[in-house]
Protein backbone atom coordinates (compact mmCIF):
# COMPACT_ATOMS: atom_id res chain seq x y z
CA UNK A 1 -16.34 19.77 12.22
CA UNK A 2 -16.12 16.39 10.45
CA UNK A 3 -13.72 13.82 12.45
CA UNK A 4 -11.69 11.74 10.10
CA UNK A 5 -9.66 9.54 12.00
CA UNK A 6 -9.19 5.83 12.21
CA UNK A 7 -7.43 3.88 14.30
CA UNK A 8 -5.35 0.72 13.81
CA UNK A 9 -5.48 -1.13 17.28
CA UNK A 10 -4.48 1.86 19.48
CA UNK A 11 -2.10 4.05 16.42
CA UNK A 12 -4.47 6.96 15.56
CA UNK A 13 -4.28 8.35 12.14
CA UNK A 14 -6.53 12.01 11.46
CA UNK A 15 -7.49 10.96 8.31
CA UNK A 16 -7.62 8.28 5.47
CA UNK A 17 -5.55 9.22 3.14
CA UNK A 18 -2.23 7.69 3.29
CA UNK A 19 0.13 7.04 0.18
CA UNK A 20 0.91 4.21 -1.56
CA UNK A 21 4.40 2.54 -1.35
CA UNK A 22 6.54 3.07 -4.57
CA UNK A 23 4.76 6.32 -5.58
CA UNK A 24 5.73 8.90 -3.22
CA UNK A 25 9.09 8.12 -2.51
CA UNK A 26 10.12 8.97 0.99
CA UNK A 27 8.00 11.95 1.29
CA UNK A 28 10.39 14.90 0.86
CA UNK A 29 10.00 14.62 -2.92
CA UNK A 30 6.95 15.99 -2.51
CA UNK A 31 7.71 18.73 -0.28
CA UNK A 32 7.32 21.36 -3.01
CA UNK A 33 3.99 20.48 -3.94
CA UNK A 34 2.50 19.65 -0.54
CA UNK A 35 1.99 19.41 3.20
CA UNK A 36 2.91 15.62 3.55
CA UNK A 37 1.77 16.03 7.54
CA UNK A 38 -1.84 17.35 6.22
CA UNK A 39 -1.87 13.10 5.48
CA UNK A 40 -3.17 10.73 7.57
CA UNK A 41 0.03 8.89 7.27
CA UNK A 42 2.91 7.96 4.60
CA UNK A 43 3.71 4.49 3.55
CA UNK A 44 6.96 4.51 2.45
CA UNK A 45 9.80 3.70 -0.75
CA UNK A 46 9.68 -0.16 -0.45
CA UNK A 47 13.20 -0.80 1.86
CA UNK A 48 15.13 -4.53 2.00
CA UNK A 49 18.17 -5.40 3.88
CA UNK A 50 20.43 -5.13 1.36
CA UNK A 51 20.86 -2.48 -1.48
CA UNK A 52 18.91 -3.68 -4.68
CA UNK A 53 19.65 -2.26 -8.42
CA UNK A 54 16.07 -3.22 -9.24
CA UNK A 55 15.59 -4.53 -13.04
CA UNK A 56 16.89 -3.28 -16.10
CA UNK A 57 15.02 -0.84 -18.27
CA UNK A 58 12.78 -0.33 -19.62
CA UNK A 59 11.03 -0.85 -16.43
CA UNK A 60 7.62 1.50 -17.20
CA UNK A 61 5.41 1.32 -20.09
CA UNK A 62 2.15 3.29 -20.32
CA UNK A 63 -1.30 1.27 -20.86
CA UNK A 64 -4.82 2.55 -21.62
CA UNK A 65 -5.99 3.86 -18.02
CA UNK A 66 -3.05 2.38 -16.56
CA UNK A 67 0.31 1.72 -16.51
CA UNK A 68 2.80 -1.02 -16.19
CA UNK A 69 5.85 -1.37 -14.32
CA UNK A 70 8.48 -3.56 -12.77
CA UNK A 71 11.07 -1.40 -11.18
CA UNK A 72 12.30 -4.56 -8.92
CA UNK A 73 12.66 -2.84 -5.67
CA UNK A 74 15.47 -0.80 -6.31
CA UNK A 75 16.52 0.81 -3.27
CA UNK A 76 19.45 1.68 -1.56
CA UNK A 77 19.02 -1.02 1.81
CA UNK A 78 18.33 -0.37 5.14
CA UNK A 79 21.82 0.90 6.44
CA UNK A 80 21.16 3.92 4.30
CA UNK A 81 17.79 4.38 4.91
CA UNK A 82 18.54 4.30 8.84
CA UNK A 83 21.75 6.74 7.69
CA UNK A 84 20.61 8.84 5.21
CA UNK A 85 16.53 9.06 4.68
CA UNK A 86 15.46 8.34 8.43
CA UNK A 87 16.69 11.92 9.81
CA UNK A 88 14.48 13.49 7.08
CA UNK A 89 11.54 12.36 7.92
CA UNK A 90 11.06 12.13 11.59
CA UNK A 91 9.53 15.76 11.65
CA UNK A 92 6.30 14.84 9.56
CA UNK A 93 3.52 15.45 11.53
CA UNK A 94 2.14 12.34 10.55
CA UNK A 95 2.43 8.52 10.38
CA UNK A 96 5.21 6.82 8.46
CA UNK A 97 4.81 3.54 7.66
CA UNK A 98 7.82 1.31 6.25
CA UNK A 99 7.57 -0.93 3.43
CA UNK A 100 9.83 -4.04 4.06
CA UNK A 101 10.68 -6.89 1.38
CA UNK A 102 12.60 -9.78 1.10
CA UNK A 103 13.82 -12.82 -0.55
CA UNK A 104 13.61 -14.92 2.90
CA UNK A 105 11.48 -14.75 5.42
CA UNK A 106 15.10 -14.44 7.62
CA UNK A 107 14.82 -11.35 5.45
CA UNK A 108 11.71 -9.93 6.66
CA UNK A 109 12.90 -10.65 10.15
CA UNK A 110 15.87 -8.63 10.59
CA UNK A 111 14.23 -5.78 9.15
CA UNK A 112 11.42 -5.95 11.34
CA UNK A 113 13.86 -6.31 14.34
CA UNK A 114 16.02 -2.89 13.21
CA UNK A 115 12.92 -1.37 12.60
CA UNK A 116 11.81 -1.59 15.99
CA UNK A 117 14.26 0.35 17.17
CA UNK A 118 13.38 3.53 15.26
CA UNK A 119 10.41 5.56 17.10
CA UNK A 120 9.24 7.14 14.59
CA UNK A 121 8.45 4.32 12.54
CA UNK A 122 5.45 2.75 14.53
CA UNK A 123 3.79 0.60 11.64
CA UNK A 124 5.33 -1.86 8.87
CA UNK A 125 3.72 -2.68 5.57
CA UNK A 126 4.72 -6.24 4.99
CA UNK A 127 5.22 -6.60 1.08
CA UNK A 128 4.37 -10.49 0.34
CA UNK A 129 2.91 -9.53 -2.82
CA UNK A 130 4.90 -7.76 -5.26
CA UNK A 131 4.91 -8.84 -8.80
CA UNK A 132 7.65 -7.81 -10.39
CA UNK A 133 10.69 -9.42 -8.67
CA UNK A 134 12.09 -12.13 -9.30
CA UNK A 135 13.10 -13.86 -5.96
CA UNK A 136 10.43 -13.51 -2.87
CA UNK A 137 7.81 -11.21 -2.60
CA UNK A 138 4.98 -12.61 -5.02
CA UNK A 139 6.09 -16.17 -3.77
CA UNK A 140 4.91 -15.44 0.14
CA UNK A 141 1.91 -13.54 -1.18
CA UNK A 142 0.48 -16.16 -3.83
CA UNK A 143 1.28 -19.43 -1.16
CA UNK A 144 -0.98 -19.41 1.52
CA UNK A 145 1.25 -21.20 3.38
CA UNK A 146 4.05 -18.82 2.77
CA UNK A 147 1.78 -15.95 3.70
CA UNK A 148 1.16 -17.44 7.17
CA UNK A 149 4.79 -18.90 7.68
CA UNK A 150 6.15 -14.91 7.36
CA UNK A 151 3.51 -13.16 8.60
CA UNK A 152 3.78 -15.13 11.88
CA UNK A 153 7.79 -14.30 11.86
CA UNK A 154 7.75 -10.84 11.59
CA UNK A 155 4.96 -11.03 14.20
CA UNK A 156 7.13 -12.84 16.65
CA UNK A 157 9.82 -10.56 16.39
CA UNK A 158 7.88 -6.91 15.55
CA UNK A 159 6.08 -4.41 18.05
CA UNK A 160 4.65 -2.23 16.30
CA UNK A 161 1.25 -2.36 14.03
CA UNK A 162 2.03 -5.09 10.88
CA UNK A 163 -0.01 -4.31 8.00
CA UNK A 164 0.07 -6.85 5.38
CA UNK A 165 -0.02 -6.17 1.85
CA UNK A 166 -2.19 -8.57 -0.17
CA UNK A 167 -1.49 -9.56 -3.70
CA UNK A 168 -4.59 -9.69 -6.63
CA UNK A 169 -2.83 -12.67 -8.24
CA UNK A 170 -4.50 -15.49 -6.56
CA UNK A 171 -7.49 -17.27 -7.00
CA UNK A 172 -9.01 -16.21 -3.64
CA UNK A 173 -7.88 -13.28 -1.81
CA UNK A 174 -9.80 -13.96 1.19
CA UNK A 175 -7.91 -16.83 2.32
CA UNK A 176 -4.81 -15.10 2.43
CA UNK A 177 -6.35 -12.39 4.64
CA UNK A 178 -8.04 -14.97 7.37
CA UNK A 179 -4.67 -16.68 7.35
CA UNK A 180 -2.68 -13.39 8.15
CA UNK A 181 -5.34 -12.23 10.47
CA UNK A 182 -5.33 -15.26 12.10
CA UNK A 183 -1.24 -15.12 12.15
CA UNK A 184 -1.55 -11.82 13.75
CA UNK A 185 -1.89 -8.70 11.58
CA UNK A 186 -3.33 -5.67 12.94
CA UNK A 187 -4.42 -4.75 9.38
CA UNK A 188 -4.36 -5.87 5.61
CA UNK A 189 -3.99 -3.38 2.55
CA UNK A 190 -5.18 -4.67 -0.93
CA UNK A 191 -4.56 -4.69 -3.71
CA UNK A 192 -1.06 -4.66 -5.21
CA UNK A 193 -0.24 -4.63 -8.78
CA UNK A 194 -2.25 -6.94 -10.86
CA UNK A 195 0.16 -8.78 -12.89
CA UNK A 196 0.19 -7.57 -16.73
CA UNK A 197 2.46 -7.12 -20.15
CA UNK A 198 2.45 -5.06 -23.03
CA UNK A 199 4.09 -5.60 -26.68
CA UNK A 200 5.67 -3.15 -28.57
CA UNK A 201 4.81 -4.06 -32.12
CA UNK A 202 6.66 -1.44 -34.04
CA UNK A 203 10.20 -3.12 -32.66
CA UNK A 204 8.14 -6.40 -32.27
CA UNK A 205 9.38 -6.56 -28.24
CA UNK A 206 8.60 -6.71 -24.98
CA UNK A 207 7.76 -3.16 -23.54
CA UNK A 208 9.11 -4.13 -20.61
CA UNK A 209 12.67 -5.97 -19.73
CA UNK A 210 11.15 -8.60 -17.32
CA UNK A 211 8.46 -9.15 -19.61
CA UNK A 212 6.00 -8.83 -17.34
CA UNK A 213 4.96 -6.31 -14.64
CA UNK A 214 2.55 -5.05 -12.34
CA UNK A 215 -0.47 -2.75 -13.67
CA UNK A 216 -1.94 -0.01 -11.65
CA UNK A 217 -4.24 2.53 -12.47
CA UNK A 218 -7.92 3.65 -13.63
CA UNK A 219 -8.18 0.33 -15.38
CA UNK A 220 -8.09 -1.80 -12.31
CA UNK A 221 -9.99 0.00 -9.97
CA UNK A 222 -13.29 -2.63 -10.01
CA UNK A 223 -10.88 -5.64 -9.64
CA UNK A 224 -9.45 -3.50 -6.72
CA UNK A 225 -12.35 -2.26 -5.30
CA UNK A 226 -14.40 -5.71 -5.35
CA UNK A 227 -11.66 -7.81 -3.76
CA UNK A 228 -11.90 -4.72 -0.46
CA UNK A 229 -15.53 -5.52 -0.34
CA UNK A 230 -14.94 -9.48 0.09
CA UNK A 231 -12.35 -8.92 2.35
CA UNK A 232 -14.00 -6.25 4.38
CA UNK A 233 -16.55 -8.58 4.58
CA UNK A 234 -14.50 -11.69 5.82
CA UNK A 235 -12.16 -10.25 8.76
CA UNK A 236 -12.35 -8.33 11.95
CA UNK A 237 -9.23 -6.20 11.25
CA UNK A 238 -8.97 -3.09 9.36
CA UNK A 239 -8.63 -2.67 5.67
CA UNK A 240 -6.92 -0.30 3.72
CA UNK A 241 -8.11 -0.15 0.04
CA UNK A 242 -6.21 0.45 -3.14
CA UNK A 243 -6.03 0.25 -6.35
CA UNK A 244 -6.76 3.02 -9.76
CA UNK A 245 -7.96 5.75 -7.06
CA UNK A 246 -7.82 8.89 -8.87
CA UNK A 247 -10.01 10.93 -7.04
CA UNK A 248 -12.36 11.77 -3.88
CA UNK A 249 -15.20 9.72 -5.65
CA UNK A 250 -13.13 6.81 -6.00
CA UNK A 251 -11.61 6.97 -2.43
CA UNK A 252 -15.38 7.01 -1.34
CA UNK A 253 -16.22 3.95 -3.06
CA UNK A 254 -13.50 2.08 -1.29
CA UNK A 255 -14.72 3.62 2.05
CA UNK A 256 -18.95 2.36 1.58
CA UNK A 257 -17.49 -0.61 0.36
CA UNK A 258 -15.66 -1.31 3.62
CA UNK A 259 -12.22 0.20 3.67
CA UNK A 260 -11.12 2.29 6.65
CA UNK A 261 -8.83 4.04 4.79
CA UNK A 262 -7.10 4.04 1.26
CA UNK A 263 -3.84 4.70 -0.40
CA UNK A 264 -3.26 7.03 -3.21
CA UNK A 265 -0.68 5.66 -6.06
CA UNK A 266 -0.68 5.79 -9.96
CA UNK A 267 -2.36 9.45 -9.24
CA UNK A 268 0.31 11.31 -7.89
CA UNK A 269 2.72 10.19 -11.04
CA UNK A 270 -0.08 12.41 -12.90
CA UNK A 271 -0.79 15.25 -10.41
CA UNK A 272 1.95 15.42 -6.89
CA UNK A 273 -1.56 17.23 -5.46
CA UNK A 274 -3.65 14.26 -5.70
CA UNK A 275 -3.83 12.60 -1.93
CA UNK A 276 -5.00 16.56 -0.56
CA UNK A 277 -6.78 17.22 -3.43
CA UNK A 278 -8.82 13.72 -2.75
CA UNK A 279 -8.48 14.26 1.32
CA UNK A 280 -10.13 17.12 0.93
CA UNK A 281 -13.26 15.93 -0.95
CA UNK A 282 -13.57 13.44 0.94
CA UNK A 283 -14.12 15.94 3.85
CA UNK A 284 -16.62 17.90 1.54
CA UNK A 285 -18.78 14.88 0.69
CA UNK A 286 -19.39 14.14 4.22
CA UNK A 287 -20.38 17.70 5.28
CA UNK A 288 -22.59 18.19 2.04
CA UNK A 289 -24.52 15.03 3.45
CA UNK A 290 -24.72 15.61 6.92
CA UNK A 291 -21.91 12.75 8.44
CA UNK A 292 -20.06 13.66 11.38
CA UNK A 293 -18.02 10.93 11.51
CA UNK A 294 -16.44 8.84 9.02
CA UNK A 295 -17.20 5.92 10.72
CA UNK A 296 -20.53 6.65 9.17
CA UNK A 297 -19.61 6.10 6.28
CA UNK A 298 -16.99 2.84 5.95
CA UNK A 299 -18.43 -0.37 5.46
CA UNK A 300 -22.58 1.61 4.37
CA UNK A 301 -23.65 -0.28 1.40
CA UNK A 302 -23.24 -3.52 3.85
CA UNK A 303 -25.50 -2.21 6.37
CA UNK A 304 -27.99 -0.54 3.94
CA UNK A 305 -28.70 -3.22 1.34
């Protein structure tokens, strides 16, 4: 027997593979395809106080290994979340983790304070770094002192485990994970979207409406995977890595590099298999070379060269 877990302060998870927010909906989509409480935890559809209609289309546009997008957030708020989506997922047999956004930091607030009042829900992803909306989001994550300013809110208000997300788009991520460490986050995840475009040159356009969007994928996995290592590296907290992981070899990278865990996106658009499919390699790599523990295992290129 191999144990998995990892633990966020004292919220256990069996494994590390979780899902990224934005590509795996709410969970039930994927019921067909998979055991979503096999996972070491869900992170959920990113939610915001009020209903959002997200950005006009086209809001997707394939690149090579990778693709862009700038959906905007679209979801339906929190009332209906709380209404409609919470009663569907409180018999997972696994962590769910909410993904909160906002325009103000008043935003982030009184999500974090109806949030606390649903058990189920014992961690929050705190989305400062989203690049593809227009108002909030990208501005906490890219302003250190924006980062720290909301981060220490939702802190002051917020009992259960805060896990930051951290945006690419700056010129060093590192200082935006001190300050939010420092500010009180149990945990960081990194990266979000890098910040891309495309051109359509037949129609001579933008392939997207906003322009711009955020890339994911293959293509930015050493981007992703580098920026884990300097931030593993440079705080005491956990890290969660993502970023182009498409299979149990590239969720192992993240691990020796110094991720506790990692998140699974772009690769369940291609296969809805792809976080057990990965899980379970991960298992099988570790028994083929002798680890008992996957402890063993996070962090080992820092120890060993």
């Amino acid at each position: 027997m191999v144990n998995l877990g990892f633990s966020i302060g004292d919220l256990h998870f069996k494994n590390p593979v979780l899902t990224a927010s934005g590509t795996f909906g709410n969970g039930s989509e994927f019921d067909d395809f998979l055991d979503v409480s096999r996972l070491g935890g869900i992170v959920l559809k990113g939610t915001t106080l009020e209903p959002r209609e997200g950005n006009h289309y086209p809001r997707m546009a394939e690149t090579p290994s990778g693709m862009l997008n700038s959906v905007g957030l679209q979801n339906k708020g929190i009332d209906y979340f709380e209404k409609s989506i919470y009663p569907r997922i409180i018999n997972y047999e696994t962590n769910v983790i909410m993904n909160i956004n906002g325009s103000y930091i008043e935003d982030y607030i009184a999500l974090a304070e109806r949030i606390n009042k649903l058990e189920k829900i014992q961690a929050i992803e705190l989305n400062i770094s989203c690049p593809n909306v227009k108002m909030g989001g990208m501005a906490f994550g890219t302003n250190l002192q924006s980062a720290m300013e909301v981060t220490r809110e939702v802190r002051s208000v917020y009992s259960g485990k805060l896990i930051v997300k951290l945006s690419p788009n700056v010129t060093n991520i590192v200082d935006f994970a001190r300050v939010v460490e420092d500010e009180g986050a149990d945990c960081v995840s990194l990266i979000n979207t890098l910040l891309g475009m495309a051109i359509d040159v037949g129609n001579m356009k933008p392939s997207l409406s906003t322009v711009t969007g955020g890339l994911s994928g293959p293509a930015i996995k050493p981007v992703a995977l580098r920026m884990v290592w300097q931030v593993a590296n440079a705080v005491k907290i956990p890290v969660i890595g993502i970023g182009g992981i498409m299979s149990a070899s590239d969720a192992l990278e993240f691990l020796l590099a110094g991720a506790c865990a990692v998140q699974i996106g772009t690769a369940s658009f291609i296969d809805p298999q792809a976080s057990v499919k990965i899980l379970d390699g991960i298992e099988n790599f570790l028994v083929k070379n002798g680890f008992s523990d996957i402890k063993e295992i996070v962090g080992y290129i820092n120890r060993n060269n």
